[in-house]
N, C-alpha and C. Protein backbone atom coordinates (compact mmCIF):
# COMPACT_ATOMS: atom_id res chain seq x y z
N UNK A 1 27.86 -4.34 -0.88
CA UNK A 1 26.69 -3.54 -1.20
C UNK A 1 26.10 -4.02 -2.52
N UNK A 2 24.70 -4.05 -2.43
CA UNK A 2 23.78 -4.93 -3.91
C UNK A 2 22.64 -3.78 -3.98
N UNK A 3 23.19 -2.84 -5.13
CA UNK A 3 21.80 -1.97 -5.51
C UNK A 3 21.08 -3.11 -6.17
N UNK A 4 19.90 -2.82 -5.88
CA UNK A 4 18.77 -3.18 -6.08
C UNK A 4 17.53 -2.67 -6.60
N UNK A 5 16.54 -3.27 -7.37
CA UNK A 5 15.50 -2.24 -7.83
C UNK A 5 14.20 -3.09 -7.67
N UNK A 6 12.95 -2.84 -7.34
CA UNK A 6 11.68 -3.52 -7.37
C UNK A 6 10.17 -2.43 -7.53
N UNK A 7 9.86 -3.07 -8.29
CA UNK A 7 8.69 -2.11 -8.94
C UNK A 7 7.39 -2.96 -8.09
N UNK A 8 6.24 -2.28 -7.46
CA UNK A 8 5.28 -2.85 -7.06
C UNK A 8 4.09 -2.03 -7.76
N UNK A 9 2.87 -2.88 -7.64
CA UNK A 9 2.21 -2.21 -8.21
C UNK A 9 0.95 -2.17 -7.22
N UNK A 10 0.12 -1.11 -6.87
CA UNK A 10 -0.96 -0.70 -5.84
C UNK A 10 -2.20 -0.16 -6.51
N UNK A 11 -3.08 -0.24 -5.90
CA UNK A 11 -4.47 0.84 -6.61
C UNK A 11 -3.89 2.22 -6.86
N UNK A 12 -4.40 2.86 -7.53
CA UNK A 12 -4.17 4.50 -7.84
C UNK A 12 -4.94 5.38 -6.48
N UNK A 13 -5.99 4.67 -5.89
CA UNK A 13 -6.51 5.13 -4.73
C UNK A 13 -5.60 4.83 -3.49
N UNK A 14 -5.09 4.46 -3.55
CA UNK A 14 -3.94 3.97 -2.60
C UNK A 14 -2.41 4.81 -2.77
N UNK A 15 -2.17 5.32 -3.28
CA UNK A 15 -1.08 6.37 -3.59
C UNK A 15 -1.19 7.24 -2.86
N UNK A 16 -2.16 7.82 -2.70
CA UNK A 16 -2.18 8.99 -1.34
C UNK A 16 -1.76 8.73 -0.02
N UNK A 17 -2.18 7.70 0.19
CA UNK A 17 -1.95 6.83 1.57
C UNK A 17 -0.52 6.60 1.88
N UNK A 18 -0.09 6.28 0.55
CA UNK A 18 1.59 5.67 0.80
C UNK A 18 2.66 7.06 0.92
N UNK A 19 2.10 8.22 -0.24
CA UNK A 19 2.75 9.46 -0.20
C UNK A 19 2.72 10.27 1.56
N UNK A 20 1.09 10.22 1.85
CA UNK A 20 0.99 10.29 2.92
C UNK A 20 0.90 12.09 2.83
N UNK A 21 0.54 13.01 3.76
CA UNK A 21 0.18 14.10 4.07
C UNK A 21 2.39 14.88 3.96
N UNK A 22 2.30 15.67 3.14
CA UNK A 22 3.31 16.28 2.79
C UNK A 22 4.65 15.58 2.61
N UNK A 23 3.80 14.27 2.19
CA UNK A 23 4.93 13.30 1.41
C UNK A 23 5.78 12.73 3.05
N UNK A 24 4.98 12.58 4.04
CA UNK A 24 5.82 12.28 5.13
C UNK A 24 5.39 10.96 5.48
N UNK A 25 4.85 10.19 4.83
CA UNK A 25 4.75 8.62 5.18
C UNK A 25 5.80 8.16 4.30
N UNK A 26 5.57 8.63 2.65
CA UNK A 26 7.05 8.26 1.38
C UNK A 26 8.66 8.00 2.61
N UNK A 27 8.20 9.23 3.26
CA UNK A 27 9.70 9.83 3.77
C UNK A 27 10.44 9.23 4.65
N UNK A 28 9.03 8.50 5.45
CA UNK A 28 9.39 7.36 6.27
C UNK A 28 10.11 6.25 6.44
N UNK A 29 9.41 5.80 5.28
CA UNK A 29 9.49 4.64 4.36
C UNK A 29 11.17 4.32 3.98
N UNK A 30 11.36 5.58 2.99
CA UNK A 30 12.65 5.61 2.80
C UNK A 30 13.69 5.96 3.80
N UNK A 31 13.39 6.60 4.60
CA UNK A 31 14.33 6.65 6.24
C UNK A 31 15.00 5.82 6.60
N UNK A 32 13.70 4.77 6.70
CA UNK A 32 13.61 3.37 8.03
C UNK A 32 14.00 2.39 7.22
N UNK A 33 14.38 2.42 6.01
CA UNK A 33 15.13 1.35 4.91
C UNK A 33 15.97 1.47 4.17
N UNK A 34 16.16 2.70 4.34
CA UNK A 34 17.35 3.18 2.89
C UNK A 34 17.25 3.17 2.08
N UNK A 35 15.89 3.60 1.44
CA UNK A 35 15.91 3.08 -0.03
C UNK A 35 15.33 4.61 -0.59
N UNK A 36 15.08 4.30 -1.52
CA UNK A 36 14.33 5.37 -2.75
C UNK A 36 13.36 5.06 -3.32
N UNK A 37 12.11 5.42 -3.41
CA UNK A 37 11.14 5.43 -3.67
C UNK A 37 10.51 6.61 -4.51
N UNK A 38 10.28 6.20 -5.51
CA UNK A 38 9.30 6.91 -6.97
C UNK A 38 8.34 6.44 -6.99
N UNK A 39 7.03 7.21 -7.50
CA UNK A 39 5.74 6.90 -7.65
C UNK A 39 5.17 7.37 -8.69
N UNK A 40 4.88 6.54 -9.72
CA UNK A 40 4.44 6.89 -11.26
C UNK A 40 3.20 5.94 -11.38
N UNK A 41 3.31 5.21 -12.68
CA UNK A 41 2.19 4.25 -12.65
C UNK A 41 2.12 2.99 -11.63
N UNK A 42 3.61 2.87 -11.05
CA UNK A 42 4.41 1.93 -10.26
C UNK A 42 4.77 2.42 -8.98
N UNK A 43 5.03 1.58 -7.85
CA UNK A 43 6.19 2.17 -6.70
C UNK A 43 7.01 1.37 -7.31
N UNK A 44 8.47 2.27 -7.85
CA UNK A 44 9.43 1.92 -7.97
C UNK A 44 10.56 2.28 -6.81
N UNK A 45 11.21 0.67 -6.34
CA UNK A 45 11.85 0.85 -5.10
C UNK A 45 13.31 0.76 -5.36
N UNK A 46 14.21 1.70 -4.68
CA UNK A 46 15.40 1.65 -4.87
C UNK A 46 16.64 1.73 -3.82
N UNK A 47 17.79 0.48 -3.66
CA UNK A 47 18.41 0.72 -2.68
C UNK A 47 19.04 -1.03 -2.41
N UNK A 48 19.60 -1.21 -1.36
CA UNK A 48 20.67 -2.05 -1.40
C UNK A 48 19.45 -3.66 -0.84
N UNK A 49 19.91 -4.77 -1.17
CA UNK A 49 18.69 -5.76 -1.34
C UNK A 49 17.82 -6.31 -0.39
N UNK A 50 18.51 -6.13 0.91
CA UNK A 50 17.41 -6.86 2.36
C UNK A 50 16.05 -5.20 2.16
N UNK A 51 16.67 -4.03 1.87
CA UNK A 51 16.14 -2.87 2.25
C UNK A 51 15.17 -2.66 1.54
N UNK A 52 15.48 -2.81 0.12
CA UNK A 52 14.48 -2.68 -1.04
C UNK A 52 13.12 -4.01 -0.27
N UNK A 53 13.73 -4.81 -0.02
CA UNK A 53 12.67 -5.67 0.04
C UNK A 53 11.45 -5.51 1.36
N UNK A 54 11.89 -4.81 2.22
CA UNK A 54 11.52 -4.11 3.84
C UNK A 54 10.29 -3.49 2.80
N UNK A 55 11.37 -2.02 2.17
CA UNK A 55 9.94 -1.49 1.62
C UNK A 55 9.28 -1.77 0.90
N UNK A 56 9.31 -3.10 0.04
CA UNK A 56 8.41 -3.73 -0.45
C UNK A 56 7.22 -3.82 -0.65
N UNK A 57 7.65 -4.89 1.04
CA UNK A 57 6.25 -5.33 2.21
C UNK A 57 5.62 -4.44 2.86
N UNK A 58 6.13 -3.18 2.87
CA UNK A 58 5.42 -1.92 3.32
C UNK A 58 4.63 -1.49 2.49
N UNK A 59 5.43 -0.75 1.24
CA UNK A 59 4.00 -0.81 0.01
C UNK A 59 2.95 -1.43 0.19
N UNK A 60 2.92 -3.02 -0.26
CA UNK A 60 2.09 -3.81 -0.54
C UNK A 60 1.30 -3.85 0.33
N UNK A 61 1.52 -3.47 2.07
CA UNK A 61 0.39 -3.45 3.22
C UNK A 61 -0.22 -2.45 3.05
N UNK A 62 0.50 -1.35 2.32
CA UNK A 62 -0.39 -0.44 2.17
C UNK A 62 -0.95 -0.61 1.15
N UNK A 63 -0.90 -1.13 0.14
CA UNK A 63 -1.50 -1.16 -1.24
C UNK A 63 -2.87 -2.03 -0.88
């Protein structure tokens, strides 16, 4: 197991999209990858290293 951490960075108009309607796209996200996900000035991604990187590329399509 390799915790892992990756910070991406998206428009601020684009944060809604990724949080998604009662935080159930976030929720997804982290489900379907295992990871952890915070949203500040950053998506900061958290979780073991193929996974972190899944949600990455998810962010960033959404970003």
């Amino acid at each position: 197991m390799i915790n892992m951490f990756q910070s991406v960075l998206i428009p601020e108009e684009r944060k809604a999209v990724l949080i998604g309607k009662k935080g159930e796209t976030k929720k997804m996200i982290e489900r379907s990858t295992n990871s952890r996900i915070e949203i500040n000035d950053s998506v900061d991604i958290y979780g073991e290293g193929l996974e972190v990187l899944k949600a990455a590329n998810i962010v960033k399509a959404i970003g």
